[in-house]
PDB file of N, CA and C in Angstrom:
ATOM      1  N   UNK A   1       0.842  -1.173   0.000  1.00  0.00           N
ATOM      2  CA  UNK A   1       0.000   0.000   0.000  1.00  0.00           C
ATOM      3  C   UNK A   1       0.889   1.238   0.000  1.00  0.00           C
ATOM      4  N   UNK A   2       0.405   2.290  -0.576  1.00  0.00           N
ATOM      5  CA  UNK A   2       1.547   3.334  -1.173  1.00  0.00           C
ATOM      6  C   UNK A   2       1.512   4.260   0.182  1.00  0.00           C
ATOM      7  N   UNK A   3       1.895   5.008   0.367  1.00  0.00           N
ATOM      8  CA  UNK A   3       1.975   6.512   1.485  1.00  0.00           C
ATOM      9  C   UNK A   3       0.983   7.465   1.082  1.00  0.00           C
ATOM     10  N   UNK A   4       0.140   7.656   0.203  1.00  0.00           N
ATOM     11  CA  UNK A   4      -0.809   8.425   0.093  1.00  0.00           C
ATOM     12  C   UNK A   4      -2.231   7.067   0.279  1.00  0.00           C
ATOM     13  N   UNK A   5      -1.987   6.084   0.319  1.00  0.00           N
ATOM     14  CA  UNK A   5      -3.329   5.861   0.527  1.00  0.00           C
ATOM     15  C   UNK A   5      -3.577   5.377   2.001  1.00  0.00           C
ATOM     16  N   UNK A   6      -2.327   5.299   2.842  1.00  0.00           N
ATOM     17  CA  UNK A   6      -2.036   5.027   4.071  1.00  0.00           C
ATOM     18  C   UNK A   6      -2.531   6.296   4.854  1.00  0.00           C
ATOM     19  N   UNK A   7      -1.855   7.298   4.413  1.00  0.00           N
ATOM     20  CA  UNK A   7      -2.435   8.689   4.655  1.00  0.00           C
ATOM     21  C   UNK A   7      -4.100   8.996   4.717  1.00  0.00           C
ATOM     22  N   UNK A   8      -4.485   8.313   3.540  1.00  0.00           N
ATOM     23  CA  UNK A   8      -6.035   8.534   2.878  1.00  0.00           C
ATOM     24  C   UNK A   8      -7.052   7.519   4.086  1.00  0.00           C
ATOM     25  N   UNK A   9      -6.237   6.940   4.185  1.00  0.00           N
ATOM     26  CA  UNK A   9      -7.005   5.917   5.220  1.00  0.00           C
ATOM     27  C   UNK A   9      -6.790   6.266   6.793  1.00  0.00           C
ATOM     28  N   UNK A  10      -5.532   6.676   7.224  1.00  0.00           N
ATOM     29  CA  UNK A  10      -5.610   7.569   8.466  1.00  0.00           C
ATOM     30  C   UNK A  10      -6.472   8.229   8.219  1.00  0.00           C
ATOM     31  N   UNK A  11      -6.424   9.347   7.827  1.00  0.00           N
ATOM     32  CA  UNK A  11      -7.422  10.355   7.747  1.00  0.00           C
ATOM     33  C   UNK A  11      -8.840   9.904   8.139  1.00  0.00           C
ATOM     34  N   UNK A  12      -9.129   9.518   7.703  1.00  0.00           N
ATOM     35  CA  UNK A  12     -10.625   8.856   7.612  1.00  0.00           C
ATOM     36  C   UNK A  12     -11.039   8.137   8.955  1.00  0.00           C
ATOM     37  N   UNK A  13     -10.122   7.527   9.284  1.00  0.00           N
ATOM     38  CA  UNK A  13     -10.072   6.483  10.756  1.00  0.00           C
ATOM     39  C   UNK A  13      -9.854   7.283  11.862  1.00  0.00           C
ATOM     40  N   UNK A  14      -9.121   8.353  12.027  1.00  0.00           N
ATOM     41  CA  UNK A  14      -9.020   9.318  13.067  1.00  0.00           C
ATOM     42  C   UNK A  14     -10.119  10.138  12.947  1.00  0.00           C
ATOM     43  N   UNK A  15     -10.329  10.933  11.310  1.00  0.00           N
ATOM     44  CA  UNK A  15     -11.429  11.458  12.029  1.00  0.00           C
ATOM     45  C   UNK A  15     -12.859  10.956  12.587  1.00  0.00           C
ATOM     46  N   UNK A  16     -12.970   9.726  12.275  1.00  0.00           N
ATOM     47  CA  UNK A  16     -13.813   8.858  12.720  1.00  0.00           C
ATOM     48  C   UNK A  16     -14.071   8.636  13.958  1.00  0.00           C
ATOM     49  N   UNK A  17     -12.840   8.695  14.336  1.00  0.00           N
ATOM     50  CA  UNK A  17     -12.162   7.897  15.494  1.00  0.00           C
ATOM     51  C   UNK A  17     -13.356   9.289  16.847  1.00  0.00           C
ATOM     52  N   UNK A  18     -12.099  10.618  16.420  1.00  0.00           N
ATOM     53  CA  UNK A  18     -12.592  11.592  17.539  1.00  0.00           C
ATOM     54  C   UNK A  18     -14.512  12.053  16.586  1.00  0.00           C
ATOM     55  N   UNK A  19     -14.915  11.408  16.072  1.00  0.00           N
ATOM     56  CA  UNK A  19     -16.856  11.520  15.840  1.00  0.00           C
ATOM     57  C   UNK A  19     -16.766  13.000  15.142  1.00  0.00           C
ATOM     58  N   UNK A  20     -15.611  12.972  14.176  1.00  0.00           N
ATOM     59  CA  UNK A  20     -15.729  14.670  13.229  1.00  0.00           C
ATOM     60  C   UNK A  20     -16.910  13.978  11.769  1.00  0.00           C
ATOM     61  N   UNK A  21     -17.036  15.136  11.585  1.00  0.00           N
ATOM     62  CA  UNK A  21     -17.563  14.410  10.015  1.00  0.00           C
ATOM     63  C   UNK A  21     -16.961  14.952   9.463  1.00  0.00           C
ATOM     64  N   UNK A  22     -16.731  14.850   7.846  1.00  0.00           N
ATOM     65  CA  UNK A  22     -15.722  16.196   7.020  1.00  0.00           C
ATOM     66  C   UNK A  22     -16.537  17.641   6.880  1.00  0.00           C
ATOM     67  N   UNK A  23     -17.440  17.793   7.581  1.00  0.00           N
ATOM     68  CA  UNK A  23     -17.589  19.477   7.313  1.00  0.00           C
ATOM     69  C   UNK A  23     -17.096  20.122   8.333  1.00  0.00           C
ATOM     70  N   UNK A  24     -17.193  19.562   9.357  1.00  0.00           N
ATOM     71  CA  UNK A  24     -16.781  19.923  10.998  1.00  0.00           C
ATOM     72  C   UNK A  24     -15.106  19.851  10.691  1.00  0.00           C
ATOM     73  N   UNK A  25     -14.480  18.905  10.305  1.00  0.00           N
ATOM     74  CA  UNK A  25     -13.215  18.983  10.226  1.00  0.00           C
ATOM     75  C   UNK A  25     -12.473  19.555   9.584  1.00  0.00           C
ATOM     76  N   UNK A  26     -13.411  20.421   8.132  1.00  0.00           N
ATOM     77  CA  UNK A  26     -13.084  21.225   7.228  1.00  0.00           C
ATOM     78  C   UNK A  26     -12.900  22.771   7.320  1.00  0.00           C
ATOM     79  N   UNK A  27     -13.762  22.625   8.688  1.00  0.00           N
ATOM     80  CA  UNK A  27     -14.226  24.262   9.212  1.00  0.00           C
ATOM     81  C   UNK A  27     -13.191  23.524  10.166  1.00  0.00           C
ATOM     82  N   UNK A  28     -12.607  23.381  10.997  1.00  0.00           N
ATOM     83  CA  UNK A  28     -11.644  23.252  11.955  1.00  0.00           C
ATOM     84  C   UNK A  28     -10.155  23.787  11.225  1.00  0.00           C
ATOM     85  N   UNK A  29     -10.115  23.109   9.914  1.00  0.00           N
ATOM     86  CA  UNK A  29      -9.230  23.171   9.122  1.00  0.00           C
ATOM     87  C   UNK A  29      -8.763  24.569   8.339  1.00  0.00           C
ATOM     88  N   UNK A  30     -10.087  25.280   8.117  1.00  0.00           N
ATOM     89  CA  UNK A  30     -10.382  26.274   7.417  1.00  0.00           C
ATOM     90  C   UNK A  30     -10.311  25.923   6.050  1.00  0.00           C
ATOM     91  N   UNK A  31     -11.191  25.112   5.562  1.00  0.00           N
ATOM     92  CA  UNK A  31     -10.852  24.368   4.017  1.00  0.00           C
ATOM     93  C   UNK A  31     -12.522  23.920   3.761  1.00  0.00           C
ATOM     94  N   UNK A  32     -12.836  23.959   2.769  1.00  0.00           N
ATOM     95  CA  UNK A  32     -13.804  23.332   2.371  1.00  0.00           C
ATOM     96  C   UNK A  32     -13.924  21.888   2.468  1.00  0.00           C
ATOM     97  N   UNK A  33     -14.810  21.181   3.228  1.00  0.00           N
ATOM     98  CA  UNK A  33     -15.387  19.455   3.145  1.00  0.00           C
ATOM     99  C   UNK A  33     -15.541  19.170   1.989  1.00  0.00           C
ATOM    100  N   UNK A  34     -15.410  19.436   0.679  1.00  0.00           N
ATOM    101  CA  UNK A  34     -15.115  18.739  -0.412  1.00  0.00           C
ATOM    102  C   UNK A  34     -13.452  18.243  -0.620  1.00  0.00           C
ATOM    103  N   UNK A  35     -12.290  19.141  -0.340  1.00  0.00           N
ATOM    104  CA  UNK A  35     -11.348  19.186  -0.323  1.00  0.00           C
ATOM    105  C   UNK A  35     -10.868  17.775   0.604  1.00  0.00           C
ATOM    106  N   UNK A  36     -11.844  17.523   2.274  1.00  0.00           N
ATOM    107  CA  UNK A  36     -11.053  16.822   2.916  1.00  0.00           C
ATOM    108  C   UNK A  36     -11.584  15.518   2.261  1.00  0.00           C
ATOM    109  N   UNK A  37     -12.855  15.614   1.593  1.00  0.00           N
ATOM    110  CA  UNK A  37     -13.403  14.535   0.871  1.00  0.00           C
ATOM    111  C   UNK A  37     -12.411  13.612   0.045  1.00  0.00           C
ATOM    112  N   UNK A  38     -11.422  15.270  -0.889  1.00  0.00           N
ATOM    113  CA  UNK A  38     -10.727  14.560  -1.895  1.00  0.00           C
ATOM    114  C   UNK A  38      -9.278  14.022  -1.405  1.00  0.00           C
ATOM    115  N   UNK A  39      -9.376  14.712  -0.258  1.00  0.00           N
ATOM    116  CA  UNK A  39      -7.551  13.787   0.224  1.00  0.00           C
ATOM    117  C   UNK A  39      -8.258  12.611   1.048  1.00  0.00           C
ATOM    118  N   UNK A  40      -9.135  12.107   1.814  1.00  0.00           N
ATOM    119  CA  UNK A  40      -9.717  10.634   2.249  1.00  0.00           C
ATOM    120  C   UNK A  40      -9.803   9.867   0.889  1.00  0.00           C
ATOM    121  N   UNK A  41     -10.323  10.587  -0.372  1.00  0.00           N
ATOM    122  CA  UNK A  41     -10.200   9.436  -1.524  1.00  0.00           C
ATOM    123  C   UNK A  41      -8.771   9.105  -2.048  1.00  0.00           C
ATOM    124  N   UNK A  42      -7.824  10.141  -1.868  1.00  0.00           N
ATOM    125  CA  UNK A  42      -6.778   9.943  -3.015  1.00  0.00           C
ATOM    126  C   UNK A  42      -6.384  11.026  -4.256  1.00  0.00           C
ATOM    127  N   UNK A  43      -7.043  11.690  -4.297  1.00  0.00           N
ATOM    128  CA  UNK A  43      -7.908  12.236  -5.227  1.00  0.00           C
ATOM    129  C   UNK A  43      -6.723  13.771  -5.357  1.00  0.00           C
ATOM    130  N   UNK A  44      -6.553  14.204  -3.908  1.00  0.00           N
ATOM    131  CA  UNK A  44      -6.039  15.286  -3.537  1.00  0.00           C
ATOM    132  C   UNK A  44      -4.304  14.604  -2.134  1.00  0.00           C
ATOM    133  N   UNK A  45      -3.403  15.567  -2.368  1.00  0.00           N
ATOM    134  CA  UNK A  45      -2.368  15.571  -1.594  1.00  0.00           C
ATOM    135  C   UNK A  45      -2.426  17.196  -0.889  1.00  0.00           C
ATOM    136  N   UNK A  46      -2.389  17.385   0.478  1.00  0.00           N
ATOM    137  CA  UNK A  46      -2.330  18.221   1.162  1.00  0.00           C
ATOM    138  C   UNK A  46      -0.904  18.479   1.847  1.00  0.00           C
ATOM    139  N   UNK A  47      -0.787  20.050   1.746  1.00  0.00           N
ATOM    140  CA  UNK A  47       0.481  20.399   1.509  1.00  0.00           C
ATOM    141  C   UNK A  47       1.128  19.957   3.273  1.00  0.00           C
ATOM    142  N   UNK A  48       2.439  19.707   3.380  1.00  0.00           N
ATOM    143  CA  UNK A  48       2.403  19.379   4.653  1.00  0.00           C
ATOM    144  C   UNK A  48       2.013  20.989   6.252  1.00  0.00           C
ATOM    145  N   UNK A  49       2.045  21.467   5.581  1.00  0.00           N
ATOM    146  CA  UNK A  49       1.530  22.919   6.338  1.00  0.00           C
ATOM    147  C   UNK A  49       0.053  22.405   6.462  1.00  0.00           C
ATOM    148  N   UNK A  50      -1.102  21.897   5.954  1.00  0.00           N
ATOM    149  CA  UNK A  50      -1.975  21.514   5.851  1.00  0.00           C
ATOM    150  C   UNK A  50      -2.073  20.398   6.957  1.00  0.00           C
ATOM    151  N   UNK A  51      -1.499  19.174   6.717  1.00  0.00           N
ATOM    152  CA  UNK A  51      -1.165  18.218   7.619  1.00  0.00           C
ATOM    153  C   UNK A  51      -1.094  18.052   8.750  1.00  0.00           C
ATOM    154  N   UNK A  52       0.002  19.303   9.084  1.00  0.00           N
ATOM    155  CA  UNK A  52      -0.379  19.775  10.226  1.00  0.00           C
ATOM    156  C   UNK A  52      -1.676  20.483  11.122  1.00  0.00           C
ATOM    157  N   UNK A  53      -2.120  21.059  10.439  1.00  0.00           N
ATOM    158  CA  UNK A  53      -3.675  21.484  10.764  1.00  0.00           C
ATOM    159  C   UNK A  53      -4.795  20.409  11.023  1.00  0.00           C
ATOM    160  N   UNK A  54      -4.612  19.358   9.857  1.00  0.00           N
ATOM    161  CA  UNK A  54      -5.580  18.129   9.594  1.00  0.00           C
ATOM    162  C   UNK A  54      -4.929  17.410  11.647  1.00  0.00           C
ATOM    163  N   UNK A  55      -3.266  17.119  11.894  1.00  0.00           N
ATOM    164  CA  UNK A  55      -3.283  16.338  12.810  1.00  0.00           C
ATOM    165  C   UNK A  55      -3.563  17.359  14.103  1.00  0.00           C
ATOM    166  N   UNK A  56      -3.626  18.705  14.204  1.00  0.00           N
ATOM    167  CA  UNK A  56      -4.025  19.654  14.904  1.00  0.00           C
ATOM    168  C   UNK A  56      -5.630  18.991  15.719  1.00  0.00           C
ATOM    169  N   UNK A  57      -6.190  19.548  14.126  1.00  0.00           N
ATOM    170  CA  UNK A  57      -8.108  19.233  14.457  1.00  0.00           C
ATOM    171  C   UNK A  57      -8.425  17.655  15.085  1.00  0.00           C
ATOM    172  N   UNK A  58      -7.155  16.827  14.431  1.00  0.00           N
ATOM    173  CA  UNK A  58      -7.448  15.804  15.267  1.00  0.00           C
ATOM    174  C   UNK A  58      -6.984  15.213  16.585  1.00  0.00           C
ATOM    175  N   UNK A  59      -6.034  16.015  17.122  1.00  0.00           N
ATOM    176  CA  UNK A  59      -5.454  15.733  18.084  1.00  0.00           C
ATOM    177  C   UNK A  59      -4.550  14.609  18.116  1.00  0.00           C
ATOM    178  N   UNK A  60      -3.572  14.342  17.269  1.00  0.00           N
ATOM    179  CA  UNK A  60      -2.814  13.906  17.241  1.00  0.00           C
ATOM    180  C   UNK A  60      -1.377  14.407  16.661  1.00  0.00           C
ATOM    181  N   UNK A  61      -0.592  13.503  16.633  1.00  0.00           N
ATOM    182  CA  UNK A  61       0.805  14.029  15.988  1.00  0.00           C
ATOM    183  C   UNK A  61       0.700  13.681  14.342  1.00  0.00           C
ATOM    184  N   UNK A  62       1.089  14.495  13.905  1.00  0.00           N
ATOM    185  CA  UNK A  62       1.154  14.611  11.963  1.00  0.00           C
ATOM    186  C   UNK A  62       1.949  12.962  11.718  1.00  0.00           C
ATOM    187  N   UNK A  63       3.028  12.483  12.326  1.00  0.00           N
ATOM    188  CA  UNK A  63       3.402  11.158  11.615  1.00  0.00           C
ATOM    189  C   UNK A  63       2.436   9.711  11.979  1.00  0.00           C
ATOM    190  N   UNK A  64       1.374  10.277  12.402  1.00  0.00           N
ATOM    191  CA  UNK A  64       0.211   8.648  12.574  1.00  0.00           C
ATOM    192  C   UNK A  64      -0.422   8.762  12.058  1.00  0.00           C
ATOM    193  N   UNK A  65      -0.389   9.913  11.031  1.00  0.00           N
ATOM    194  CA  UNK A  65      -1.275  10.149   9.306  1.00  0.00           C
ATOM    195  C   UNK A  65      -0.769   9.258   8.417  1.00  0.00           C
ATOM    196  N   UNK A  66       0.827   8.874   8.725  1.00  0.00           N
ATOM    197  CA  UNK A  66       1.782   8.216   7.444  1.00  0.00           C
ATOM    198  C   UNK A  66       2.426   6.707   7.915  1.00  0.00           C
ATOM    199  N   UNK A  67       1.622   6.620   9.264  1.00  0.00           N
ATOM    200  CA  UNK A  67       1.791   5.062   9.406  1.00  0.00           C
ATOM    201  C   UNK A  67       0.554   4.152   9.262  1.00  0.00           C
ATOM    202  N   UNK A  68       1.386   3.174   8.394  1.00  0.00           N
ATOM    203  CA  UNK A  68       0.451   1.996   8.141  1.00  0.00           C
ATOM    204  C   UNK A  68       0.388   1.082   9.374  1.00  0.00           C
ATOM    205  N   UNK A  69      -0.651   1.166   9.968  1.00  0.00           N
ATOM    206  CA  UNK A  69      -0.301   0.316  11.255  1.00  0.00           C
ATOM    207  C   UNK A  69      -1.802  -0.106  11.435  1.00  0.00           C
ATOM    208  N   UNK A  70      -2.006  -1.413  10.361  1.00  0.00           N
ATOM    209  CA  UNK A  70      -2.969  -2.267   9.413  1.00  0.00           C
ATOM    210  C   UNK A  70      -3.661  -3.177  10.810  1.00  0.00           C
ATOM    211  N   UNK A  71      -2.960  -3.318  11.577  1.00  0.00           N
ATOM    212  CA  UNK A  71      -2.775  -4.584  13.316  1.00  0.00           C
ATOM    213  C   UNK A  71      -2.410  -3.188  14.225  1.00  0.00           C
ATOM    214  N   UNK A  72      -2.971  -1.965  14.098  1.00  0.00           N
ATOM    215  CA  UNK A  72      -3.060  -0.996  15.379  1.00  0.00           C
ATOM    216  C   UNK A  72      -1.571  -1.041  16.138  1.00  0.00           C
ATOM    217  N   UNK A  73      -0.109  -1.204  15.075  1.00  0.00           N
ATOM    218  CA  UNK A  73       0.663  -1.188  15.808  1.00  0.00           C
ATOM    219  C   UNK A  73       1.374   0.266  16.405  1.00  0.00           C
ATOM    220  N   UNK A  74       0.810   1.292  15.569  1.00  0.00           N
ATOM    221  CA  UNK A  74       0.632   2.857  15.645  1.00  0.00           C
ATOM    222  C   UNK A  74       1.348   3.390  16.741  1.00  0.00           C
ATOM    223  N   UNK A  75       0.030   2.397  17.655  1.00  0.00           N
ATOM    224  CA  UNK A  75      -0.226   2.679  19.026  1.00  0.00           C
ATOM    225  C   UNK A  75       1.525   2.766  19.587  1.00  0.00           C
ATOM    226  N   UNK A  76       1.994   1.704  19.586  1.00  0.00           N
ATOM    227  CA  UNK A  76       3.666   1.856  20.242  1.00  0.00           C
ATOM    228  C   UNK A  76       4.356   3.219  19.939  1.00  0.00           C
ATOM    229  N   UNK A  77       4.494   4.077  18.930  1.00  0.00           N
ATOM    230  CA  UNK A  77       4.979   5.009  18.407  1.00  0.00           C
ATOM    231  C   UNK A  77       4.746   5.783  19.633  1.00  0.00           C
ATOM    232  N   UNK A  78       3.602   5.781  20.410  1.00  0.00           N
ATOM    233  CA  UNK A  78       3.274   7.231  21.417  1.00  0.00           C
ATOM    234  C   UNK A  78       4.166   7.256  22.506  1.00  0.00           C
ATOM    235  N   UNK A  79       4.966   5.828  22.989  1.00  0.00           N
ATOM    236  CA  UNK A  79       6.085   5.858  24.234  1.00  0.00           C
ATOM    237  C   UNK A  79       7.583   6.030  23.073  1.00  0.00           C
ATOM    238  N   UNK A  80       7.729   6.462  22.165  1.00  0.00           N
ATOM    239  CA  UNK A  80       9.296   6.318  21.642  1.00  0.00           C
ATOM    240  C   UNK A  80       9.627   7.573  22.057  1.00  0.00           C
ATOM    241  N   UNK A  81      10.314   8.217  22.619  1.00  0.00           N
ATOM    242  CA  UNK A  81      11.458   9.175  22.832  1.00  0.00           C
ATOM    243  C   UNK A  81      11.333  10.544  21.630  1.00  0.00           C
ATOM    244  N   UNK A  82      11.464  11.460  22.228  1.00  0.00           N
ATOM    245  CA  UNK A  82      10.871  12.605  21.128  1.00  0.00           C
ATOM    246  C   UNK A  82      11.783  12.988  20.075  1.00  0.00           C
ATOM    247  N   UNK A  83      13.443  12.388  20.262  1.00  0.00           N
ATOM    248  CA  UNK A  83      14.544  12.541  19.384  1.00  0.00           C
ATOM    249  C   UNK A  83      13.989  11.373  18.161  1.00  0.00           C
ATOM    250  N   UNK A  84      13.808  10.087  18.668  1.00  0.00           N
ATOM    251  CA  UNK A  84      13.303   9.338  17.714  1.00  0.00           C
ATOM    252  C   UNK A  84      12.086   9.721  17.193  1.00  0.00           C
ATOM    253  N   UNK A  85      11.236  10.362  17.632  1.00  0.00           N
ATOM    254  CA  UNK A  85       9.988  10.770  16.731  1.00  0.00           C
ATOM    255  C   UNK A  85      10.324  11.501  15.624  1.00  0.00           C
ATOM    256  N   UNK A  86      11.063  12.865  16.074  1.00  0.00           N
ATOM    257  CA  UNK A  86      11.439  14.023  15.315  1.00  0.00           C
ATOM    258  C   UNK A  86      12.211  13.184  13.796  1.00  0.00           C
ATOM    259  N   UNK A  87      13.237  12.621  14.118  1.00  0.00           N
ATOM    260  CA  UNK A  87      13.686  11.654  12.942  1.00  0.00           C
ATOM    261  C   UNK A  87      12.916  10.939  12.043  1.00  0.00           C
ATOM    262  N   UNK A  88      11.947  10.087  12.648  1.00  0.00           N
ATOM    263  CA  UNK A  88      10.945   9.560  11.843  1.00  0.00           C
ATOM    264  C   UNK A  88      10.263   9.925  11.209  1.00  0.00           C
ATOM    265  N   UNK A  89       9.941  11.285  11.716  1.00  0.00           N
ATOM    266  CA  UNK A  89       8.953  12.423  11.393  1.00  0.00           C
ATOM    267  C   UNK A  89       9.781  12.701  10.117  1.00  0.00           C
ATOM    268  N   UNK A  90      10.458  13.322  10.192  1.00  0.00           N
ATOM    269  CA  UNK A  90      11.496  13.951   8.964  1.00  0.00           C
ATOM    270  C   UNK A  90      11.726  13.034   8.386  1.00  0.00           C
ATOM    271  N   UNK A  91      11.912  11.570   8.278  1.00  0.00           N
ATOM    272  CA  UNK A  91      12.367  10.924   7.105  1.00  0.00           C
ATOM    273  C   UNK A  91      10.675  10.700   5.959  1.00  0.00           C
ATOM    274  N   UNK A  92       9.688  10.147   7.420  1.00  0.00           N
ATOM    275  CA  UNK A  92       7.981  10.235   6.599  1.00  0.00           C
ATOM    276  C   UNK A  92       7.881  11.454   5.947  1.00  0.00           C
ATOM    277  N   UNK A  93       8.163  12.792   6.181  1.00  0.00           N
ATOM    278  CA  UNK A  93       7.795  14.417   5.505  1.00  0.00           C
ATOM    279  C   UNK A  93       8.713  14.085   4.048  1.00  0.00           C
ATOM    280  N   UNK A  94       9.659  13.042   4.523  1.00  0.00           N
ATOM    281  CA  UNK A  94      10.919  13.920   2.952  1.00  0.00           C
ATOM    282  C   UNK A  94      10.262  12.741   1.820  1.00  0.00           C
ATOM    283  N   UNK A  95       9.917  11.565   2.496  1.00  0.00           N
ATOM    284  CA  UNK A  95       9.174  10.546   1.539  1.00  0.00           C
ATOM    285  C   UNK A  95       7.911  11.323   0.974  1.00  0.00           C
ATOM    286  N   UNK A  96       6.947  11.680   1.930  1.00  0.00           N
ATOM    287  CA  UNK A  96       5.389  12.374   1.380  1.00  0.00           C
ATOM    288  C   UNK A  96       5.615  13.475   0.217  1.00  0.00           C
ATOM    289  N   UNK A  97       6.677  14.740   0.802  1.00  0.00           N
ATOM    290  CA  UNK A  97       7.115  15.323  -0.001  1.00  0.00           C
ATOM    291  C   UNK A  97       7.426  14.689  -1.681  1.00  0.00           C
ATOM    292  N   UNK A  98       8.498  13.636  -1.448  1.00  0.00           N
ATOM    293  CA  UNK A  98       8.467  13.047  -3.422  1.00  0.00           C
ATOM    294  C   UNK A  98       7.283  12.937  -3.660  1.00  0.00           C
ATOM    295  N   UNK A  99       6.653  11.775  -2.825  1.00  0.00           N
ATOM    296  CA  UNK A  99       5.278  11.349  -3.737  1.00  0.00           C
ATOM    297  C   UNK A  99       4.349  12.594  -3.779  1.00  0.00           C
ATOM    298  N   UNK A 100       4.485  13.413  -3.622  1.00  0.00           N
ATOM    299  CA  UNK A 100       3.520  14.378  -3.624  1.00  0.00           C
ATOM    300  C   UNK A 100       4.269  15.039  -5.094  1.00  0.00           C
ATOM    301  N   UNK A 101       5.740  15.163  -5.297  1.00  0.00           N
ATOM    302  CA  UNK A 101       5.718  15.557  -6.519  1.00  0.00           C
ATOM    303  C   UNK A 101       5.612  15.120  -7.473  1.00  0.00           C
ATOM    304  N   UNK A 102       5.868  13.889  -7.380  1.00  0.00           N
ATOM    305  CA  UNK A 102       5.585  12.460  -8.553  1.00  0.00           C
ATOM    306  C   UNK A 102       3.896  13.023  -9.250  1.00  0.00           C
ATOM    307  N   UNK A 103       3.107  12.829  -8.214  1.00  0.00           N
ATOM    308  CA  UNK A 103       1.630  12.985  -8.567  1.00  0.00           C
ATOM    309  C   UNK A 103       1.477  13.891  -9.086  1.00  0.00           C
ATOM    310  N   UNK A 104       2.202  15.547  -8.306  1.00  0.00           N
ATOM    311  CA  UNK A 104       1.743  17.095  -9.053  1.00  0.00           C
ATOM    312  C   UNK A 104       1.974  16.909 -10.683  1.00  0.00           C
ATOM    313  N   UNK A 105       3.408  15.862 -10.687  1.00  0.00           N
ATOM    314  CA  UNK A 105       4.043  15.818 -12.475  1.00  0.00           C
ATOM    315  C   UNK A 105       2.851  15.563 -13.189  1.00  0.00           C
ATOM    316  N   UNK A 106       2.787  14.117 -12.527  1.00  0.00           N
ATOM    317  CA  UNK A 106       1.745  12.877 -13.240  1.00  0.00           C
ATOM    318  C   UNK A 106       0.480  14.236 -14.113  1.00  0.00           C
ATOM    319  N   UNK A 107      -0.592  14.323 -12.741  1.00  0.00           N
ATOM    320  CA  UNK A 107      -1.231  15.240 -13.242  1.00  0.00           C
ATOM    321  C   UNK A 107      -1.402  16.036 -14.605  1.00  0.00           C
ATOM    322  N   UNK A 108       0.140  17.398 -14.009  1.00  0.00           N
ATOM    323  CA  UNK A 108       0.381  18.237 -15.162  1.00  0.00           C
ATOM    324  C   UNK A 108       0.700  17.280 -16.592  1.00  0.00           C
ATOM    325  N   UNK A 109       1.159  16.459 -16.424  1.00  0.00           N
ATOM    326  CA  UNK A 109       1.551  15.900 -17.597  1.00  0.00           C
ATOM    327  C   UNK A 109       0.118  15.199 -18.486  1.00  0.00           C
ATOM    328  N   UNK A 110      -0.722  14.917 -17.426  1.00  0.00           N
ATOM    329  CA  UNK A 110      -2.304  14.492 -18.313  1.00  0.00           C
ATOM    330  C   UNK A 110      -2.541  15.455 -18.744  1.00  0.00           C
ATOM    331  N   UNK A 111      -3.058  16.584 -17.870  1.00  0.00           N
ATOM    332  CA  UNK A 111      -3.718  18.088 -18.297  1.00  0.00           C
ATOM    333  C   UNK A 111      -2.773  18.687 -19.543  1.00  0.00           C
ATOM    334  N   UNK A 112      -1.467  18.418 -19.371  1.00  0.00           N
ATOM    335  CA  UNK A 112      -1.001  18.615 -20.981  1.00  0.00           C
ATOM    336  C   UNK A 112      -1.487  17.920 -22.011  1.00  0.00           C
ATOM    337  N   UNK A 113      -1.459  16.905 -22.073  1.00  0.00           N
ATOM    338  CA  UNK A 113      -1.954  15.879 -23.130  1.00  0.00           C
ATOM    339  C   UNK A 113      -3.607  16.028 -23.429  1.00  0.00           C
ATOM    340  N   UNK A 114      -3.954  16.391 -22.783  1.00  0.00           N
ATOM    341  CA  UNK A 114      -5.461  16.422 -22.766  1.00  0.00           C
ATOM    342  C   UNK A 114      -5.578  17.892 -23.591  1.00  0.00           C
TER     343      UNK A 114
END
């Protein structure tokens, strides 16, 4: 499973989790509920300045957006040491970051062709 759909699926499960719906979480966000619609599908990548806001409204930390933790292994991440977070954190941001430009290409490169 790729890092944007791991993402796409956090999303969805946390805000679930704390009983948001996407309009409530959109107005938390300051973004339109179509928008959070399109990053829960895939559809959309949110800038990591964004991310932060999204793990803000949810009360959590921004890197349990980008773990796949399929068996709730997530959960361990909350006792690791804040030097090891910060690292992890930064290596998940510099990964999201490519795939986020891979996709912006992909995109532009249809909307050219088209």
């Amino acid at each position: 499973m790729g890092i944007q759909d791991v993402f796409s699926r956090n999303l969805k499960k946390y805000r679930k989790k704390v009983k948001l719906t996407q309009e409530k979480l959109a107005e938390m966000c300051n973004t339109d509920f179509r928008y959070i619609g399109q990053i829960e599908t895939g559809v959309r990548c949110p800038s990591l300045e964004f991310v932060e806001r999204i793990a803000a409204a949810l009360n959590i930390e921004p890197y349990l957006l980008f773990f796949d933790d399929g068996d709730n292994k997530g959960e361990v991440f909350l006792n690791i040491p804040l030097e090891q977070k910060q690292k992890l954190k930064s290596i998940l941001f510099e990964q999201y970051v490519q795939m986020c430009s891979i996709i912006d290409c992909a995109i532009v490169d249809t909307v050219e062709k088209q």
